[in-house]
C-alpha atoms as a PDB file:
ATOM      1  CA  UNK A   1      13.378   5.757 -14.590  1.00  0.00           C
ATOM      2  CA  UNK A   2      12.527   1.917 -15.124  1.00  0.00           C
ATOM      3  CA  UNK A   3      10.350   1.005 -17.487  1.00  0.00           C
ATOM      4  CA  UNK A   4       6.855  -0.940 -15.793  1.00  0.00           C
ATOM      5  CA  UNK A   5       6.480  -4.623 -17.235  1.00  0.00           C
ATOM      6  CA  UNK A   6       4.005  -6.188 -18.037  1.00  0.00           C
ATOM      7  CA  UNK A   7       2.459  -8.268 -14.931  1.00  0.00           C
ATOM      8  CA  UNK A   8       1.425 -11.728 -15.617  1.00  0.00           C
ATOM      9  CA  UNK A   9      -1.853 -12.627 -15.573  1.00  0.00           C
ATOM     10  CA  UNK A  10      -3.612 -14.211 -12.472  1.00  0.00           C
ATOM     11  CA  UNK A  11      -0.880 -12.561 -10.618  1.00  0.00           C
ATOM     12  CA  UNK A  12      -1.268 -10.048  -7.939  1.00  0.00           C
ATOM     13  CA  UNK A  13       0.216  -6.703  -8.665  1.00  0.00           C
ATOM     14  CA  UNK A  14       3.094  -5.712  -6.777  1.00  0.00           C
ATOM     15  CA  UNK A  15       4.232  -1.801  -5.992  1.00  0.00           C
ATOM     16  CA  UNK A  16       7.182  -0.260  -5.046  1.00  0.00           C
ATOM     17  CA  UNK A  17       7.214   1.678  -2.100  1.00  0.00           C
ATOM     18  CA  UNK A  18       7.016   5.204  -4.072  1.00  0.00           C
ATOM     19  CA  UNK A  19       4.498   3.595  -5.967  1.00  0.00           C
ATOM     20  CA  UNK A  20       2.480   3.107  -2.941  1.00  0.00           C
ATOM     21  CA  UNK A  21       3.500   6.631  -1.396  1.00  0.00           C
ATOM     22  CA  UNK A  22       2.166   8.278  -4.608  1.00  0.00           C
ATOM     23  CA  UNK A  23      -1.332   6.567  -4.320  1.00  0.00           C
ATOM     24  CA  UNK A  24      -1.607   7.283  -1.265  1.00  0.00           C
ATOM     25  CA  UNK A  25      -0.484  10.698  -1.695  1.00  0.00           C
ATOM     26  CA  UNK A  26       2.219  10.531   1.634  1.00  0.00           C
ATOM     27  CA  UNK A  27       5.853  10.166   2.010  1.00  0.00           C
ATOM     28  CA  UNK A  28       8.064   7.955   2.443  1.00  0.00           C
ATOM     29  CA  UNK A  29       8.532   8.523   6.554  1.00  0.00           C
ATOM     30  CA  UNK A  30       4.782   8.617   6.648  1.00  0.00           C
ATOM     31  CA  UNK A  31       3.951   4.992   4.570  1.00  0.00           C
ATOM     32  CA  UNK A  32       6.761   3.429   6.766  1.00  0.00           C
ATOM     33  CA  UNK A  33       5.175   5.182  10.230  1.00  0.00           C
ATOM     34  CA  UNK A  34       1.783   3.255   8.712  1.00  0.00           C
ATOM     35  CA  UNK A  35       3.273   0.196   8.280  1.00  0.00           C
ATOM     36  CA  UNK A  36       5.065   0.218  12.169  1.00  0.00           C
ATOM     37  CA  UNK A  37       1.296   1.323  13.694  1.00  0.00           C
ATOM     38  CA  UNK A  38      -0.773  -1.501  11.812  1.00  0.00           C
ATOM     39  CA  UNK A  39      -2.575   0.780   9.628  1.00  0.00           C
ATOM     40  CA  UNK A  40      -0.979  -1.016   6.243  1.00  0.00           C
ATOM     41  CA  UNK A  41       0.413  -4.597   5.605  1.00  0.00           C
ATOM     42  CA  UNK A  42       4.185  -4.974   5.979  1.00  0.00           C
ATOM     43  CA  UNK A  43       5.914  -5.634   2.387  1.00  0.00           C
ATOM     44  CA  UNK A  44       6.741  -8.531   1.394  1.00  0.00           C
ATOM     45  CA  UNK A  45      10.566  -9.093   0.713  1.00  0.00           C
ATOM     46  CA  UNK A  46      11.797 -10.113  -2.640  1.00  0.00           C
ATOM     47  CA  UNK A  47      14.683 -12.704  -3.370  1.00  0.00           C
ATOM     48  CA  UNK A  48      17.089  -9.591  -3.507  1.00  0.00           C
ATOM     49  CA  UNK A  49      16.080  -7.740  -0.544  1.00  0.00           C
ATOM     50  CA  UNK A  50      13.433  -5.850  -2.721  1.00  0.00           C
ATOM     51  CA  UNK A  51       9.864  -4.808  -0.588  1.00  0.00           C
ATOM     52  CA  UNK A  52       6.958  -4.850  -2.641  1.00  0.00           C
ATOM     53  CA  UNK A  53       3.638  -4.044  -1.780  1.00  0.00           C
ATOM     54  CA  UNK A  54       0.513  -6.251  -2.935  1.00  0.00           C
ATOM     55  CA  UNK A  55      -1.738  -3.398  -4.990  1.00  0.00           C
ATOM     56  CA  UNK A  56      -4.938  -5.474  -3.215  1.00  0.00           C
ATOM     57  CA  UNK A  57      -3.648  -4.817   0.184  1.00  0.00           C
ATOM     58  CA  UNK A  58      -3.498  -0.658  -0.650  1.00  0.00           C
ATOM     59  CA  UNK A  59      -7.198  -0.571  -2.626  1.00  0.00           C
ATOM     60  CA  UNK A  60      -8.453  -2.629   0.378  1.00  0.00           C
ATOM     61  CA  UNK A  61      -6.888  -0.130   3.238  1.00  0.00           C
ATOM     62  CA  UNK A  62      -8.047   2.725   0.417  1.00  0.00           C
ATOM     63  CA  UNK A  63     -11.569   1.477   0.588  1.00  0.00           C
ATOM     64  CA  UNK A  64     -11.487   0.712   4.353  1.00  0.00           C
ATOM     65  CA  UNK A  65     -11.069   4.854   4.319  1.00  0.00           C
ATOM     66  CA  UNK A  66     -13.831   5.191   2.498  1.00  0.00           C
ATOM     67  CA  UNK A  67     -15.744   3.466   4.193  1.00  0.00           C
ATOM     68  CA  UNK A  68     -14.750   5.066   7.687  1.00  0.00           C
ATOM     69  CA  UNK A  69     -15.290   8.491   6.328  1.00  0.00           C
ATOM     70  CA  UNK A  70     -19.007   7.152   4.837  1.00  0.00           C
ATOM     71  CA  UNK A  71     -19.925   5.496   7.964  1.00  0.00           C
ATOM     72  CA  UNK A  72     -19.208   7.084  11.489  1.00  0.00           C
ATOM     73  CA  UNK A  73     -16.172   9.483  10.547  1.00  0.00           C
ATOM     74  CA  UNK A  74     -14.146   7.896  12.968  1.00  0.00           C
ATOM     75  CA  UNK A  75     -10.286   8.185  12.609  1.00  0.00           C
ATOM     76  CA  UNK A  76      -8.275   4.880  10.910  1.00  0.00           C
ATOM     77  CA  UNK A  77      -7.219   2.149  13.696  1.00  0.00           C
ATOM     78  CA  UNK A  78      -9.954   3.450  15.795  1.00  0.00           C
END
């Protein structure tokens, strides 16, 4: 397992794609089936081919749950 780095500061915080499954608590074949329907930001692709995911894009689509369940109850992309 790789060791995290330290992130810069006053840059956004990138995650790896089981980083992002993890907080979101879904595999793999489900974060990618997210990504295709809309529901999540598409990665953005490193120099070497890497995806990384923007940790503000996942607490925003986190909080737009939240807020769905709080409000009407109505499914995501709805």
């Amino acid at each position: 397992m790789r060791k995290a780095t330290a992130q810069p500061e006053g840059l956004p915080r990138m995650l790896s794609r089981a980083e992002v499954s993890r907080l979101l608590g879904v595999s793999d074949n489900t974060l990618r089936r997210m990504i295709r329907a809309g529901e999540l930001p598409r990665p953005l692709t490193l120099p070497g081919g890497s995806h990384r995911y923007l940790e503000s894009d996942i607490r925003a689509f986190q909080e737009r749950l939240i807020e769905i369940r709080d409000s009407a109850g109505q499914p995501v992309g709805s």
